[in-house]
C-alpha atoms as a PDB file:
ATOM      1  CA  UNK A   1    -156.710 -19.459 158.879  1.00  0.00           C
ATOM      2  CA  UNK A   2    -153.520 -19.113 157.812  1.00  0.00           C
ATOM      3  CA  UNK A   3    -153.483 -21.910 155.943  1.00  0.00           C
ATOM      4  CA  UNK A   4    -155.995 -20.813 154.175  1.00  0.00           C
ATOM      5  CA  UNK A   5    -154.653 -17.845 152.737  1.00  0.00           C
ATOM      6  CA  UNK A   6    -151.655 -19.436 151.899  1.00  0.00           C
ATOM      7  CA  UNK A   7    -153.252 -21.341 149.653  1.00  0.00           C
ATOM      8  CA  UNK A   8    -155.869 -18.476 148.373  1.00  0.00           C
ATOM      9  CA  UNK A   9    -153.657 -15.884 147.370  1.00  0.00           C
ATOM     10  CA  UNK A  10    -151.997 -18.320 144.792  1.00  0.00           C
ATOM     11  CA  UNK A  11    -154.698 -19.721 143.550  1.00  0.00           C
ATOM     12  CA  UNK A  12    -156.563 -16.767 143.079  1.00  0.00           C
ATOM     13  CA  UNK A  13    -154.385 -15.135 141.330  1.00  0.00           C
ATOM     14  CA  UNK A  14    -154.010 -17.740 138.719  1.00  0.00           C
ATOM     15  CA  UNK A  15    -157.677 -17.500 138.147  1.00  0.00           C
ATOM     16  CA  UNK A  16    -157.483 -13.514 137.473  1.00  0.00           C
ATOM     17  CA  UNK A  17    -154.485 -14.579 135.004  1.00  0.00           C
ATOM     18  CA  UNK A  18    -155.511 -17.037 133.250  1.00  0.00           C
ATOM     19  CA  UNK A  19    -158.427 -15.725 131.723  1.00  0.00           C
ATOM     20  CA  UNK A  20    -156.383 -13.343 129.624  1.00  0.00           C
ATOM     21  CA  UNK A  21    -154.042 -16.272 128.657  1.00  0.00           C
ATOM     22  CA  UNK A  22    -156.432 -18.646 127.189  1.00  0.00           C
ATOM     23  CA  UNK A  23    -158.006 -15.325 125.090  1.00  0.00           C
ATOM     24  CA  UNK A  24    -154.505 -14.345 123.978  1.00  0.00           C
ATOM     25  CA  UNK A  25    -153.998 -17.828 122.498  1.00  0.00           C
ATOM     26  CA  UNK A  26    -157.005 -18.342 120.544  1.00  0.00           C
ATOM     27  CA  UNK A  27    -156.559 -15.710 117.828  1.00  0.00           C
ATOM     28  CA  UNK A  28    -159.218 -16.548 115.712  1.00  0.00           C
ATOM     29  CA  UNK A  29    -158.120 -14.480 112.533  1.00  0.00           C
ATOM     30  CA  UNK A  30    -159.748 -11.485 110.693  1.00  0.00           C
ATOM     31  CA  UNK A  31    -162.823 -12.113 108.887  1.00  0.00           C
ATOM     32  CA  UNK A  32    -161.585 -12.551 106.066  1.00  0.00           C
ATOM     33  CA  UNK A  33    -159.150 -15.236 107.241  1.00  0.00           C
ATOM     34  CA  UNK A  34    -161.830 -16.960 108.143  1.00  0.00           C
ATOM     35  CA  UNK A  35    -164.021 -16.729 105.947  1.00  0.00           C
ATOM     36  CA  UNK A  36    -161.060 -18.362 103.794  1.00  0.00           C
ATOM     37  CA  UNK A  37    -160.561 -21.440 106.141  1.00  0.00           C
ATOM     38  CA  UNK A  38    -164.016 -22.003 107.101  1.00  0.00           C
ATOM     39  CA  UNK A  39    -165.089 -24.787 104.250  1.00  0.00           C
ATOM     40  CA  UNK A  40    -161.402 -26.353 105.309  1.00  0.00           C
ATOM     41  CA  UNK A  41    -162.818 -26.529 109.087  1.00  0.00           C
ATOM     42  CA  UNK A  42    -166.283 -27.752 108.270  1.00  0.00           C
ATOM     43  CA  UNK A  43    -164.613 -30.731 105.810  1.00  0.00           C
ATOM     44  CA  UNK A  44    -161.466 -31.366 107.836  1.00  0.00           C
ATOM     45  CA  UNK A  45    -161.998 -30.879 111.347  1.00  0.00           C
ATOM     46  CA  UNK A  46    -165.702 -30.315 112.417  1.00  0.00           C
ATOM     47  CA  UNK A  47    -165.026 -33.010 114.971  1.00  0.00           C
ATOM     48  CA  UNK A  48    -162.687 -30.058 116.830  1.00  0.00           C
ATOM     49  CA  UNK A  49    -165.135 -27.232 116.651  1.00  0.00           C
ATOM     50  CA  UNK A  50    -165.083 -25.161 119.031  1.00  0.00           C
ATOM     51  CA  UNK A  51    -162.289 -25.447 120.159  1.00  0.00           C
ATOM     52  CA  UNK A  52    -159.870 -22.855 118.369  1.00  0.00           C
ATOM     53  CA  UNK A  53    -156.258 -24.102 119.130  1.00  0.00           C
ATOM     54  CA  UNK A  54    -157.365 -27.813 118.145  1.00  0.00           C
ATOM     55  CA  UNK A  55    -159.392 -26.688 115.206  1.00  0.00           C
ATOM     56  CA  UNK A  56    -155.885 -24.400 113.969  1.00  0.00           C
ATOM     57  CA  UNK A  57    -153.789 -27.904 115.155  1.00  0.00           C
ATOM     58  CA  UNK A  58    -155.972 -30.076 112.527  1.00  0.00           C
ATOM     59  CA  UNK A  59    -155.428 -27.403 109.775  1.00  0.00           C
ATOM     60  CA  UNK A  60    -151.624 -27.479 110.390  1.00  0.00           C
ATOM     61  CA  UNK A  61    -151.705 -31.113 110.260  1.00  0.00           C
ATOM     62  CA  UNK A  62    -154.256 -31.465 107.009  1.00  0.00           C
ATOM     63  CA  UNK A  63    -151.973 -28.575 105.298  1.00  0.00           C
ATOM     64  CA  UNK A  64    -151.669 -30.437 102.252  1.00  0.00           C
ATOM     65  CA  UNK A  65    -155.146 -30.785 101.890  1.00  0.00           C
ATOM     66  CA  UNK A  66    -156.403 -27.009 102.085  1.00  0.00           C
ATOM     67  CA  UNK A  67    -158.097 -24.739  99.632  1.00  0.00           C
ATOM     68  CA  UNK A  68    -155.849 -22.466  97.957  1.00  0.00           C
ATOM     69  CA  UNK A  69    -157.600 -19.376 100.253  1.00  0.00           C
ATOM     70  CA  UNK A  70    -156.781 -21.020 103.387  1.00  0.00           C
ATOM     71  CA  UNK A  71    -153.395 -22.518 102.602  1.00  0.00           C
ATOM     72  CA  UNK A  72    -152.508 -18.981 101.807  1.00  0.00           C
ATOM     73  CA  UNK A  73    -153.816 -17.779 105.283  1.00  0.00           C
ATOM     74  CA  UNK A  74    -151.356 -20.409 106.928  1.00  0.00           C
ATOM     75  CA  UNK A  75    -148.365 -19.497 103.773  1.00  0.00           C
ATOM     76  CA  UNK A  76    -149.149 -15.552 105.384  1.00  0.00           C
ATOM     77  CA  UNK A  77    -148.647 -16.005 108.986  1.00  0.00           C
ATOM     78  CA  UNK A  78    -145.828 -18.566 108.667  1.00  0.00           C
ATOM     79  CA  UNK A  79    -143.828 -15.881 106.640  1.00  0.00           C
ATOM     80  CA  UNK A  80    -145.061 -13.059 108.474  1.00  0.00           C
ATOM     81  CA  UNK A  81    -142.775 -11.584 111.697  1.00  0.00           C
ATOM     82  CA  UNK A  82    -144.162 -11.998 115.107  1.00  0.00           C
ATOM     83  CA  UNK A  83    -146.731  -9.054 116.448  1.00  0.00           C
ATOM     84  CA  UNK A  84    -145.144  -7.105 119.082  1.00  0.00           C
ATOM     85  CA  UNK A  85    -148.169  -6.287 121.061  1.00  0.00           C
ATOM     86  CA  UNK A  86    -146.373  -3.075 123.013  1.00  0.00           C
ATOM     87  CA  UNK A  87    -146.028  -1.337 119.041  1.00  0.00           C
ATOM     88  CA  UNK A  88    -149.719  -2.263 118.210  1.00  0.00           C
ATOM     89  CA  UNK A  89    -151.178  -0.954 121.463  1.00  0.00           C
ATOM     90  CA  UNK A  90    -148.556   2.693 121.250  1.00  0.00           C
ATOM     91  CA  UNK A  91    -149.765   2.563 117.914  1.00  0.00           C
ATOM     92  CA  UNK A  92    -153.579   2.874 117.910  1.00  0.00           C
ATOM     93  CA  UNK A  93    -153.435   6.053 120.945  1.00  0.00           C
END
């Protein structure tokens, strides 16, 4: 029995943490980001769909071959400081 709970209490808390993990890296944009990026997808990397992090890997890699609109999505958040998510939650109380 004690086994057993040795090995439960790690393992379930992974699987209460990891949910929130996988969400937090598959920022999928605003809608007008997109909206920008979403011919780029469909021509570029429909193979990858759904999958968010492979479908914003194949963009990265097929930069030079972007639309103006969605180069300048990837041009906005390369330039653009990192989010601190404690300001944006104080912020909108």
């Amino acid at each position: 029995m004690r086994k057993l709970s040795l090995w439960l209490v790690p393992n379930l808390a992974f699987a209460l943490i990891l949910p929130s993990t996988i969400r937090a890296q598959e920022y999928r944009g605003t809608f007008e980001q997109q909206l920008a990026c979403t011919p780029d997808v469909l021509r570029l990397c429909g193979s990858e769909i759904p999958d968010v992090n492979r479908i914003v890997v194949c963009l990265r890699q097929n930069t030079a071959q972007l639309g103006d609109a969605c180069k300048a999505v990837f041009e906005a958040q390369n330039s653009a400081p990192p989010k601190d998510p404690a300001r944006t939650t104080r912020a909108s109380h």
